[in-house]
Protein backbone atom coordinates (compact mmCIF):
# COMPACT_ATOMS: atom_id res chain seq x y z
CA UNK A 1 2.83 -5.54 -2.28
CA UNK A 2 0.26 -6.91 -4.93
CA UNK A 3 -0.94 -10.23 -5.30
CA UNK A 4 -4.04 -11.70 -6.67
CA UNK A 5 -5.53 -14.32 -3.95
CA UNK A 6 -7.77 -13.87 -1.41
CA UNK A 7 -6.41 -16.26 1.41
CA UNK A 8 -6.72 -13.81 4.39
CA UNK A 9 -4.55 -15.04 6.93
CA UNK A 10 -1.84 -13.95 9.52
CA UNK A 11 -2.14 -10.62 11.38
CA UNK A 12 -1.69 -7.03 10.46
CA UNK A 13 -4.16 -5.28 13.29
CA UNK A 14 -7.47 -5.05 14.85
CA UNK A 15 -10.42 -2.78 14.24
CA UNK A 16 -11.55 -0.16 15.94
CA UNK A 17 -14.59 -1.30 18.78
CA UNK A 18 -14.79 -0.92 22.01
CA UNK A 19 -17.05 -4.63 22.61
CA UNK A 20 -16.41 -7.87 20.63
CA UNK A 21 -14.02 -6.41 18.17
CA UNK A 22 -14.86 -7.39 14.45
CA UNK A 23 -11.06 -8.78 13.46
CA UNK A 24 -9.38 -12.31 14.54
CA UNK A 25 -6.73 -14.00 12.37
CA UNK A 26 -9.26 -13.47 9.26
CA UNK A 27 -9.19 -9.97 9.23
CA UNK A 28 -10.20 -7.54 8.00
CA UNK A 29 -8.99 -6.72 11.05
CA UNK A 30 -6.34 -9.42 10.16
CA UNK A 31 -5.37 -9.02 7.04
CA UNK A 32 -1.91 -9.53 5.40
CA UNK A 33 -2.05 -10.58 2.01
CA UNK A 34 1.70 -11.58 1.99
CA UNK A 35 3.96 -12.27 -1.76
CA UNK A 36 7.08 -14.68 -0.84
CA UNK A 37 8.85 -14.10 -3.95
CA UNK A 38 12.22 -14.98 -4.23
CA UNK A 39 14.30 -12.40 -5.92
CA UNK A 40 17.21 -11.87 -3.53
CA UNK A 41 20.58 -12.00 -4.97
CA UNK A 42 22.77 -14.95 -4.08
CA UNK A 43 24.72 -12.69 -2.62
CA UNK A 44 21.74 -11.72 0.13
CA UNK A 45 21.53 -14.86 0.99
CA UNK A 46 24.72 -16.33 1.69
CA UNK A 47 24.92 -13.00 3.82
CA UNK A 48 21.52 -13.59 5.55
CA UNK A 49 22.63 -17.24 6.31
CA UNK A 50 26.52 -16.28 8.00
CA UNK A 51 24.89 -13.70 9.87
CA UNK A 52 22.45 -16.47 11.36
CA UNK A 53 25.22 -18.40 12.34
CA UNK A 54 26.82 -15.39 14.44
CA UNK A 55 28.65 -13.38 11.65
CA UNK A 56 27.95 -10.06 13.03
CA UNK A 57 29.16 -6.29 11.21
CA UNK A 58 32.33 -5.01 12.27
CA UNK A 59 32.21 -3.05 15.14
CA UNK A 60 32.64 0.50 13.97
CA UNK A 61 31.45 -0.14 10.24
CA UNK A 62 29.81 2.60 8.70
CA UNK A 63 26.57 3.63 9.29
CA UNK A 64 24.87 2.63 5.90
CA UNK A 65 22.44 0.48 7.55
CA UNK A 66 19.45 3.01 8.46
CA UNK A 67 16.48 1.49 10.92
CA UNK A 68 13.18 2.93 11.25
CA UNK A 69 10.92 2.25 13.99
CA UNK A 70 7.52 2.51 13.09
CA UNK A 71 4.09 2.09 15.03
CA UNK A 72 1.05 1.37 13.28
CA UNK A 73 -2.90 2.22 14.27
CA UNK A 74 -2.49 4.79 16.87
CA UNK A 75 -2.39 2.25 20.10
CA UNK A 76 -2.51 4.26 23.35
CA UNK A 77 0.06 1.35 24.46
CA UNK A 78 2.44 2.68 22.16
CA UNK A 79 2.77 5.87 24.68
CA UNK A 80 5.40 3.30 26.32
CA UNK A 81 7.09 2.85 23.41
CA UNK A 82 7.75 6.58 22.71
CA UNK A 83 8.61 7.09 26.59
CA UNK A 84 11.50 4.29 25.86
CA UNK A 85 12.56 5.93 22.83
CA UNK A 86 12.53 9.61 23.99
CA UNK A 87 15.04 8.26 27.08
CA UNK A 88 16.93 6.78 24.69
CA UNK A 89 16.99 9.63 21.85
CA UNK A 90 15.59 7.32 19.21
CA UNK A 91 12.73 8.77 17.24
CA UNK A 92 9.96 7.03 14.76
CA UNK A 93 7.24 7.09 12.59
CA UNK A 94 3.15 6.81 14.23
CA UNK A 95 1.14 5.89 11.27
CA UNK A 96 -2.15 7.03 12.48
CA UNK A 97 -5.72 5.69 11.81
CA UNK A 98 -7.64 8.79 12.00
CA UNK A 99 -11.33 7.68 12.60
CA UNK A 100 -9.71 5.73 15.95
CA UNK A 101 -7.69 9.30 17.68
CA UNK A 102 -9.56 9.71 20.58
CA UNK A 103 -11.16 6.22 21.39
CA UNK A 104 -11.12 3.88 23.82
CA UNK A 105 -7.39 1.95 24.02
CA UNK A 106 -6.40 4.67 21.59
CA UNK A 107 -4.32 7.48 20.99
CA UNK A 108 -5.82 11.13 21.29
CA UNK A 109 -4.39 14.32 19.84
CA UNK A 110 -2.36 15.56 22.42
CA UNK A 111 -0.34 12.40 22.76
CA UNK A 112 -0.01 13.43 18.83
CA UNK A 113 1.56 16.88 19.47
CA UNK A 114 3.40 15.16 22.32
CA UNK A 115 4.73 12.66 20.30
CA UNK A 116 5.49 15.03 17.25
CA UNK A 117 7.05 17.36 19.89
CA UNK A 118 9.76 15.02 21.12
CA UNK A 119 10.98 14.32 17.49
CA UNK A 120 8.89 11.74 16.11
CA UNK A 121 6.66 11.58 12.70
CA UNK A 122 3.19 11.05 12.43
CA UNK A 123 2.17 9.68 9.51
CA UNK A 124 -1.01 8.25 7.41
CA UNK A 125 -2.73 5.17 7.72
CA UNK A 126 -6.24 5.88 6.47
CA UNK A 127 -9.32 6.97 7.97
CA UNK A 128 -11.56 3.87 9.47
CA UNK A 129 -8.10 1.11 8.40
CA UNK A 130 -9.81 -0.96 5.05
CA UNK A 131 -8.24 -2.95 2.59
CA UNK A 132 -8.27 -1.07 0.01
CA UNK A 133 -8.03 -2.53 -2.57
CA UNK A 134 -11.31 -3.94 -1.95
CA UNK A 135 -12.92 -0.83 -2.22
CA UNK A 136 -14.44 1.88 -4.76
CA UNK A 137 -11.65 4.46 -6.35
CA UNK A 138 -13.62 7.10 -4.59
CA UNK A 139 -13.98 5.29 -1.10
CA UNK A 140 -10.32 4.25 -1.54
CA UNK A 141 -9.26 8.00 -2.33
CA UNK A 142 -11.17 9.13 0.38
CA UNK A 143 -9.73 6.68 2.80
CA UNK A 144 -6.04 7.97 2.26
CA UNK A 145 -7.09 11.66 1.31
CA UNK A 146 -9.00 12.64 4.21
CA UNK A 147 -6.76 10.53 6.74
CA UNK A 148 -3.86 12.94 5.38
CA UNK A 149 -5.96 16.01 5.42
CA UNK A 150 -7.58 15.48 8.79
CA UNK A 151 -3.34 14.96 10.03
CA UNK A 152 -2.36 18.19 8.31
CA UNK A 153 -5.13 20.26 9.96
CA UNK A 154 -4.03 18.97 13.42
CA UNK A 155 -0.60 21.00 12.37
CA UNK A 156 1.54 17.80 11.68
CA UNK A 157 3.29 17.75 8.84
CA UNK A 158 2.34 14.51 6.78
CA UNK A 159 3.82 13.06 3.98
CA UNK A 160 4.39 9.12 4.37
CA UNK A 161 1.38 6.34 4.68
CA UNK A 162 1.13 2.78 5.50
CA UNK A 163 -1.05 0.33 3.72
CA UNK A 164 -3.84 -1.15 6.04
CA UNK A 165 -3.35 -5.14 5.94
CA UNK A 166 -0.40 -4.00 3.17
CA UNK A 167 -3.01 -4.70 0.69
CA UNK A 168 -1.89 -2.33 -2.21
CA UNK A 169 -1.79 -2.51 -6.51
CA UNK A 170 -1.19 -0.01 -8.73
CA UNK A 171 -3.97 1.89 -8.64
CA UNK A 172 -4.03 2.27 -5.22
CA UNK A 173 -0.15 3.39 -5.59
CA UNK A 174 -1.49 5.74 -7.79
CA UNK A 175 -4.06 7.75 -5.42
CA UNK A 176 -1.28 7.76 -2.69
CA UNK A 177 0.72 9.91 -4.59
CA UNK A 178 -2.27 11.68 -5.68
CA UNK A 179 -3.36 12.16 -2.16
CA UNK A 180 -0.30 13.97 -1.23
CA UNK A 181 2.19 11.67 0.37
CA UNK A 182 6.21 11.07 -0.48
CA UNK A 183 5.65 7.63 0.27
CA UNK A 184 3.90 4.28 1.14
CA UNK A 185 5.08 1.50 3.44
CA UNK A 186 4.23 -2.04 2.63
CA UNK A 187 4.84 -5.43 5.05
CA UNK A 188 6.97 -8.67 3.82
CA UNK A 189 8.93 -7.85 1.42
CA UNK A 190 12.15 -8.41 2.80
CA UNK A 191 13.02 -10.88 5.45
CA UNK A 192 11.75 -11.92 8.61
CA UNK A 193 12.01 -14.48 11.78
CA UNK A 194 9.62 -16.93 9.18
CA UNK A 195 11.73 -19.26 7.43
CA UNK A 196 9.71 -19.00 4.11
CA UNK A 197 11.42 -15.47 3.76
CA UNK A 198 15.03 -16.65 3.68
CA UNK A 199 15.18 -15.86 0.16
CA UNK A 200 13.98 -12.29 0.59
CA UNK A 201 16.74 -9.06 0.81
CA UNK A 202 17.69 -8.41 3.98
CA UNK A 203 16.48 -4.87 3.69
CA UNK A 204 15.22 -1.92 1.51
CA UNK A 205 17.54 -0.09 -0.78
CA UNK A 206 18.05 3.63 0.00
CA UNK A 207 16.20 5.27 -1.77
CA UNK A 208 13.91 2.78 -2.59
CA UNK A 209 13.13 1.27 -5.67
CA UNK A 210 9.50 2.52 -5.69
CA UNK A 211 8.89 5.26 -2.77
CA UNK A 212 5.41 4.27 -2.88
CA UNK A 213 5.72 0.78 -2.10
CA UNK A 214 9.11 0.24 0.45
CA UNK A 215 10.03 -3.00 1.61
CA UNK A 216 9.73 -3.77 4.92
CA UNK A 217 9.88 -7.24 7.29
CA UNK A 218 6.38 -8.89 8.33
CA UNK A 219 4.85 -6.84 11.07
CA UNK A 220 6.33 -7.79 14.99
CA UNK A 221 4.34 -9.91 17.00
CA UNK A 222 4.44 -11.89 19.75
CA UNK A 223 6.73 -14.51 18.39
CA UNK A 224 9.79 -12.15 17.97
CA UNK A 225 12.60 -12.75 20.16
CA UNK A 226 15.18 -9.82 21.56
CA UNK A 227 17.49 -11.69 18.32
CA UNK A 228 14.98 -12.08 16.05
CA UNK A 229 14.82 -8.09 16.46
CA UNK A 230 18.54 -7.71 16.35
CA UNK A 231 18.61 -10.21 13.40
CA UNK A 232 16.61 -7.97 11.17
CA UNK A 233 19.62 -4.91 11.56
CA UNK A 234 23.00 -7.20 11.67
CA UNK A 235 21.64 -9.35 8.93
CA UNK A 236 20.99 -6.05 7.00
CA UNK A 237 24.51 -4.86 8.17
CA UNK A 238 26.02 -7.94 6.65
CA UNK A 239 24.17 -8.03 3.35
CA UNK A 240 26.15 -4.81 2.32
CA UNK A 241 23.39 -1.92 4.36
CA UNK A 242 20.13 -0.53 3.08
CA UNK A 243 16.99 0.21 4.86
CA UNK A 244 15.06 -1.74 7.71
CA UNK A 245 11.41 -0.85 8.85
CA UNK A 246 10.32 -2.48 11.78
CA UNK A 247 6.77 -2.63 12.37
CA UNK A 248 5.18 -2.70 16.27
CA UNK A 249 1.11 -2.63 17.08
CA UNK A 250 1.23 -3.14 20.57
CA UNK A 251 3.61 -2.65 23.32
CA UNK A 252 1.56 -4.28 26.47
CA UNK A 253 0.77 -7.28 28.26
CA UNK A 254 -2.72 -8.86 27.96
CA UNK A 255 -3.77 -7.21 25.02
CA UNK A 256 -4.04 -8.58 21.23
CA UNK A 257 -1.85 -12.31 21.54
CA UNK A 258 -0.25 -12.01 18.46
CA UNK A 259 0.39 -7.96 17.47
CA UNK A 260 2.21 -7.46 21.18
CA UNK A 261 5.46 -7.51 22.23
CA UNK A 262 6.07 -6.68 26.09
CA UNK A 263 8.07 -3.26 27.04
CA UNK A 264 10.68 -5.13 28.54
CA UNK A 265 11.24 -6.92 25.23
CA UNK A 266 10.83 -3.14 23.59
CA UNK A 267 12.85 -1.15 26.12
CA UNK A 268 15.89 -4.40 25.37
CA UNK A 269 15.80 -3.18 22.02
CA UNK A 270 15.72 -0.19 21.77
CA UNK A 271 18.48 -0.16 24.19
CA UNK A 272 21.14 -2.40 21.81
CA UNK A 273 19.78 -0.19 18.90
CA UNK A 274 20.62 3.08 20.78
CA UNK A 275 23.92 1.40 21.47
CA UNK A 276 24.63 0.32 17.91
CA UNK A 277 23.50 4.29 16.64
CA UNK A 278 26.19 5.56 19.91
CA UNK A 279 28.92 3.23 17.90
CA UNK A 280 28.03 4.16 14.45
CA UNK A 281 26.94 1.43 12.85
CA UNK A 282 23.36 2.78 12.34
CA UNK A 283 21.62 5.68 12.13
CA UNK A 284 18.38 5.61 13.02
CA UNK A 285 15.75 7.86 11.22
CA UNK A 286 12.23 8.12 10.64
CA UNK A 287 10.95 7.57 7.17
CA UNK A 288 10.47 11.13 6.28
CA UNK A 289 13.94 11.30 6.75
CA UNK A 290 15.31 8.64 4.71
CA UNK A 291 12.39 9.54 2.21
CA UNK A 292 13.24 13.34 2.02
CA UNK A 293 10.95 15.38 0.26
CA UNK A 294 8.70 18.42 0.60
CA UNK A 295 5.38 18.36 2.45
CA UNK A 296 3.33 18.13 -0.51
CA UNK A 297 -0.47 20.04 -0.29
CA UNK A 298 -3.65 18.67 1.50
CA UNK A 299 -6.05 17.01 -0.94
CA UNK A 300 -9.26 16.52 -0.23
CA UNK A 301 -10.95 13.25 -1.00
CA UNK A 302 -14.58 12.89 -2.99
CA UNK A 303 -17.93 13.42 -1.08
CA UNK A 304 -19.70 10.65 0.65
CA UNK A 305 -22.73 9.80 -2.20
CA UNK A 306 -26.56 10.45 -0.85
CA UNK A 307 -27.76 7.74 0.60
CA UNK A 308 -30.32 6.40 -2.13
CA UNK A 309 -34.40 6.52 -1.66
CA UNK A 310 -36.34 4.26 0.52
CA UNK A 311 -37.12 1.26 -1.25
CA UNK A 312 -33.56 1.04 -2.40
CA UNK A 313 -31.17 -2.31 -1.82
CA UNK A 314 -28.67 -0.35 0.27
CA UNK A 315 -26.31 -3.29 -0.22
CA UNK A 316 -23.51 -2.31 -2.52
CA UNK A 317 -22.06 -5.35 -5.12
CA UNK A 318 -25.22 -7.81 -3.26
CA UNK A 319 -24.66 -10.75 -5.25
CA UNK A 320 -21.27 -10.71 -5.25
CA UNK A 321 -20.46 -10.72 -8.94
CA UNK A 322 -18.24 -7.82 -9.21
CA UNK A 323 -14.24 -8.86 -7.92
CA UNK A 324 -11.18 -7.08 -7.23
CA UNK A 325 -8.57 -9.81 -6.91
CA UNK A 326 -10.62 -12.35 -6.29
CA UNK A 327 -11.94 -10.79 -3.56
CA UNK A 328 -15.93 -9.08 -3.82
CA UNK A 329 -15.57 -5.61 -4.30
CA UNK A 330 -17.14 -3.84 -0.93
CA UNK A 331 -16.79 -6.47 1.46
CA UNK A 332 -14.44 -7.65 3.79
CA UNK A 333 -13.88 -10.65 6.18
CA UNK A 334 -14.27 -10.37 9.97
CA UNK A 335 -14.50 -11.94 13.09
CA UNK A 336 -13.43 -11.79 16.88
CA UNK A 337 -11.70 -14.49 19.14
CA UNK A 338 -10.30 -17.59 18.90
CA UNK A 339 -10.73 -19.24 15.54
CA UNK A 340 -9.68 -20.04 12.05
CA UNK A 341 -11.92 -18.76 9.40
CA UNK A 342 -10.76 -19.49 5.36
CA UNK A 343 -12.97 -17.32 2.81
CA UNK A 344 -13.18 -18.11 -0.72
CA UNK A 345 -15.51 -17.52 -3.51
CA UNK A 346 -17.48 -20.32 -5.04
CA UNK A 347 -19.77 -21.08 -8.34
CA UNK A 348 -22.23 -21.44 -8.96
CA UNK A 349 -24.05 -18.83 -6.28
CA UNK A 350 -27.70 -18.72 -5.57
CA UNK A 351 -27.98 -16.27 -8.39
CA UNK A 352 -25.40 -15.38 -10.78
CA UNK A 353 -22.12 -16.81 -10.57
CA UNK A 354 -20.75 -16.14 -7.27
CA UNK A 355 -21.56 -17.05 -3.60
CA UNK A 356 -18.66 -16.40 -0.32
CA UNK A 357 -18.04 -19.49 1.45
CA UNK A 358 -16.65 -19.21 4.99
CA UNK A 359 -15.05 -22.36 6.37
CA UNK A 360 -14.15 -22.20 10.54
CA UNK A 361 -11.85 -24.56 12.58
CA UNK A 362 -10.79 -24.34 15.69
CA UNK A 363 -13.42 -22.72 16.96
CA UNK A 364 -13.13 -21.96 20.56
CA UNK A 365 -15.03 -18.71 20.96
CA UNK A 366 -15.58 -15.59 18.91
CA UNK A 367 -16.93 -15.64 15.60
CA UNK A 368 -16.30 -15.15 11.69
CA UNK A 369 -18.50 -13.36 9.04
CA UNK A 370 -18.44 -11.65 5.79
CA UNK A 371 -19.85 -8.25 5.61
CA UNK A 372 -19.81 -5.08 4.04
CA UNK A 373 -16.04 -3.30 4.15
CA UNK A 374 -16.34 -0.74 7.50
CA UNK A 375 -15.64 2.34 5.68
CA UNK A 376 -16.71 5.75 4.86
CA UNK A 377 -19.89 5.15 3.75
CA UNK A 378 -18.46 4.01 -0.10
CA UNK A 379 -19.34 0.60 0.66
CA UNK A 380 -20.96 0.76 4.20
CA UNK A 381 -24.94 1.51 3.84
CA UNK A 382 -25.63 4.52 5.24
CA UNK A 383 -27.56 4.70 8.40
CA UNK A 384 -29.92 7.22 10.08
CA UNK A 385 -31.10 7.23 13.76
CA UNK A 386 -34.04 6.25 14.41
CA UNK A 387 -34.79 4.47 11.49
CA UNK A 388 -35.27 0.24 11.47
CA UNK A 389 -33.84 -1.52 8.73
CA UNK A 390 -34.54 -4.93 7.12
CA UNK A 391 -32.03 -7.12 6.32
CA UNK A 392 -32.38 -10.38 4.56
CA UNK A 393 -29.74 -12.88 2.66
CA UNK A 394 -29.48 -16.12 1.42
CA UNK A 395 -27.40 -18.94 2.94
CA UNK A 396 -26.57 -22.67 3.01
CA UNK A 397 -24.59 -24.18 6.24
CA UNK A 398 -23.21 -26.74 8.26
CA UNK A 399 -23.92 -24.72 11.61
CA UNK A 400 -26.33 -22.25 12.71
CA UNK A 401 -25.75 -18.83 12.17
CA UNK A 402 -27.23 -14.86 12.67
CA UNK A 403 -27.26 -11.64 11.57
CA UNK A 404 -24.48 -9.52 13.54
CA UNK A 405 -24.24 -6.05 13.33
CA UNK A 406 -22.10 -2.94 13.52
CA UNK A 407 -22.35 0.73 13.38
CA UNK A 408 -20.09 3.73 12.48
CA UNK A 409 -19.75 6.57 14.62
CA UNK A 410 -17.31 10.07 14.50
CA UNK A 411 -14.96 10.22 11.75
CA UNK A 412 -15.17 6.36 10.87
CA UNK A 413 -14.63 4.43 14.65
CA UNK A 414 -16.89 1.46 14.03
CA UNK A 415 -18.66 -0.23 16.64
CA UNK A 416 -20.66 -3.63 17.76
CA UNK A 417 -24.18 -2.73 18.03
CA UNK A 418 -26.52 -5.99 18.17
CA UNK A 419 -27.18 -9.39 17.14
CA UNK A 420 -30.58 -11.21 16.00
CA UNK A 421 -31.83 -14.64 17.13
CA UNK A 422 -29.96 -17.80 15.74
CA UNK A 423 -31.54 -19.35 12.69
CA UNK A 424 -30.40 -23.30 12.22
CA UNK A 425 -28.40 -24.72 9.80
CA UNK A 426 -29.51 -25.60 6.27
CA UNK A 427 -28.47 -27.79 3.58
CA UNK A 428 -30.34 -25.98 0.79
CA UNK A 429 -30.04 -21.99 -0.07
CA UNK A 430 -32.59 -20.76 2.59
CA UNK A 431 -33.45 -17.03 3.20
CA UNK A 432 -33.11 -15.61 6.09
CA UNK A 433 -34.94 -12.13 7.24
CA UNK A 434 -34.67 -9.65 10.49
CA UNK A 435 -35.28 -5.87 10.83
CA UNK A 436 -32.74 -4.59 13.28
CA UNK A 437 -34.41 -2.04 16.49
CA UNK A 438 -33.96 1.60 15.97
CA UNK A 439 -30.01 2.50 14.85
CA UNK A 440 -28.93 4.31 18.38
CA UNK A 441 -28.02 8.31 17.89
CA UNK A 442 -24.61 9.51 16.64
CA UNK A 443 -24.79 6.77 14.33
CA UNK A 444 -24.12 7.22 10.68
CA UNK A 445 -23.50 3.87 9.04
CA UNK A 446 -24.34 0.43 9.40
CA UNK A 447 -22.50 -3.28 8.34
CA UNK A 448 -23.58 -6.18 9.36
CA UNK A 449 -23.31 -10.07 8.15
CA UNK A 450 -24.24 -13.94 8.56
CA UNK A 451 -22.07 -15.36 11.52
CA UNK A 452 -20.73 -18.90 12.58
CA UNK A 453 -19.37 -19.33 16.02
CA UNK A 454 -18.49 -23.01 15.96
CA UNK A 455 -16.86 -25.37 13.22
CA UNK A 456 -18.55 -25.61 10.29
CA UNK A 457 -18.95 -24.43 7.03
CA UNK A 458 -21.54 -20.95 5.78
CA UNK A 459 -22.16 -20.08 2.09
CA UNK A 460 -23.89 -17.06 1.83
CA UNK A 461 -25.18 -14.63 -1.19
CA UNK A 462 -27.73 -12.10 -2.47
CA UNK A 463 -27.41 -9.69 0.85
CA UNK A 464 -30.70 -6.83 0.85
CA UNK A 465 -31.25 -4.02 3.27
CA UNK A 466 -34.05 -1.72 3.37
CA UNK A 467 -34.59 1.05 5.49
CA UNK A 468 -38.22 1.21 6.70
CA UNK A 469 -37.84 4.85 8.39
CA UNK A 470 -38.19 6.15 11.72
């Protein structure tokens, strides 16, 4: 799913961080860059609309409606899922962020051969979750390259990946199949609970049009009903069949509001969909299996680059002049809490032609930034313990604001690290310097960016960072 705006709004999933995690409804954490066209057939649509109404398949129809459950990020909570489906003898598809196995709240690599064991697939979903379409060819190759190659030498066979956020063009279609992989999942594309999607197909066709961008429903949150889940398979079986991915994040209570559904809610589910697979009027398959397909080999994605020498701007793309869809090439959009940040680009910028201009309402705790995309170390300066770094950038705003910073650690699991003193507001472009205390050991990149934490309004451009050594 491709689309050429950079409104960053409803959900998709949360970064990796143990403390004041970097994503709210912004993302990137957040990020679902959704494309409501309407190119369902009439015929869709009447269908869509009777089955609303309680025009449900025939009982013992046949099974040419296929469902695939799939899980994205790696969630430990997700153990409950597979527990319900295992009892049930439903299987599904883990897409797995790699640089999270192992984490806090995540999953490690024996649930993986656990879960593989009792039937499911484990799939690709990056290495550190960027959008990338944001990034560098290289970071982005290396992003969905070594995800599938670190998979592989875990013994799992890998051949389907998800799109962080669903953010996808082209070219990133392109290094998928480079990479490796059969196919690539994207999110809303067909229809969902939202009413904007009524004109959308009920579900995929099988195979798909383009393996390496499948339809698929917006993700399952917390607003989905036990029919709104049911919806998405009888309103397939009533359009004529095809395929339906359903998306989950978390199943939990009191974790992320919006990506969770409960286990109850889950366990209801799965239940009436075991059912409906008993009756035979679905089959129920992971997407390797509707796919098909050979494990293709393990590619290895590009080297990191050298960091450059001191005295260099680490800052990749500073003044923000260089866009990929609208959208600065090596930065992303974060935040944490409760809050509504809007990011758009603006002219003229303190320099050059472009500044980012962050605009947050209802602000009730949490935060919102831009800063450079938490990645491999394409985009992300590269940081050394020990060493101090100076950061400086220019900004104009309605609210006060600070330097907020984050580290990588592992294979890509990125982390809060600190914060400098709030500087006030300011009407006019005003520069703003801090040099950061020593970056902590295990540490191996750093991303950081201008924060608001109330209403207001931040525009922000020329970012610098220096590293002044040990």
């Amino acid at each position: 799913m491709s689309t050429t705006s950079q409104q960053r709004g409803t959900s998709e999933s949360s970064l990796g961080g143990p403390t004041r995690p970097t994503a709210n409804g912004a993302g990137p954490g957040r990020l679902l860059r959704k494309r409501w066209t309407a190119f369902g057939s009439s015929t869709l649509l009447v269908a869509g609309l009777l089955a609303a109404v309680g025009f449900a398949a025939p009982a013992h129809a046949a099974a040419n409606t296929v469902v695939s459950l799939t899980f994205d990020d790696g969630n430990a909570d997700q153990l409950t899922a597979e527990a319900t489906m295992k009892s049930l003898g439903l299987s599904g598809t883990f897409f797995i962020t790699t640089g999270w196995i192992g984490q806090p709240t995540y999953l490690t690599t024996a649930n993986l051969q656990q879960i593989a064991a009792d039937g499911n697939e484990i799939g690709g979903h990056t290495v550190t979750h960027p959008d990338l379409v944001s990034l560098t060819a290289a970071e982005s190759t290396r992003q969905i390259c070594d995800g599938r190659v670190a998979l592989m030498n875990m013994g799992f066979k890998v051949t389907s990946f998800a799109y962080p956020f669903a953010s996808e063009d082209p070219a990133t279609e392109a290094l998928v199949k480079q990479c490796g992989f059969n196919s690539a999942r994207g999110l809303g594309d067909t229809s969902s609970p939202d009413p904007s999607t009524a004109t959308l197909p009920a579900a995929d066709t099988i195979p798909p049009a383009n393996p390496y961008i499948t339809a698929a429903p917006d993700e399952v949150d917390s607003t989905w009903t036990l029919q709104n889940l049911e919806d998405q398979v009888t309103h397939a079986q009533s359009a004529g069949g095809g395929w339906v991915q359903l998306t989950f994040h978390h199943i939990a209570v009191g974790t992320d509001p919006t990506l969770t559904i409960t286990p109850t809610l889950f366990s209801q589910f799965a239940t009436w969909l075991a059912q409906q697979k008993t009756a035979g009027t679905v089959a129920v398959q992971t997407v390797d299996q509707v796919i098909g397909g050979t494990q293709q080999p393990a590619v290895q994605g590009p080297a990191v680059p050298p960091p450059p020498p001191l005295g260099t701007n680490l800052i990749q793309n500073p003044s923000l002049e260089t866009l990929v869809n609208t959208i600065p090439q090596c930065w992303a959009a974060g935040g944490y809490g409760t809050n509504t940040p809007a990011f758009s680009v603006v002219t003229p910028g303190h320099t050059g032609t472009n500044a980012e201009q962050l605009t947050v309402t209802g602000a009730v705790s949490g935060d919102a930034k831009l800063l450079p995309a938490l990645d491999l170390g394409g985009c992300s300066p590269t940081g050394i313990p020990g060493h101090t770094y100076q950061l400086k950038a220019w900004y104009k705003s309605t609210a006060a604001t600070q330097f907020e910073l984050y580290y990588r650690i592992g294979n890509g699991y990125w982390t809060y690290w600190t914060a400098s003193p709030l500087v006030a507001a300011a009407a006019n472009w005003t520069q703003t310097t801090w040099t950061t205390p020593p970056l902590p050991a295990g540490a191996s990149g750093i991303s950081w960016g201008l924060n608001i934490q109330t209403n207001g309004t931040i525009t922000t451009d020329d970012y610098e960072m220096y590293d002044n050594g040990a």
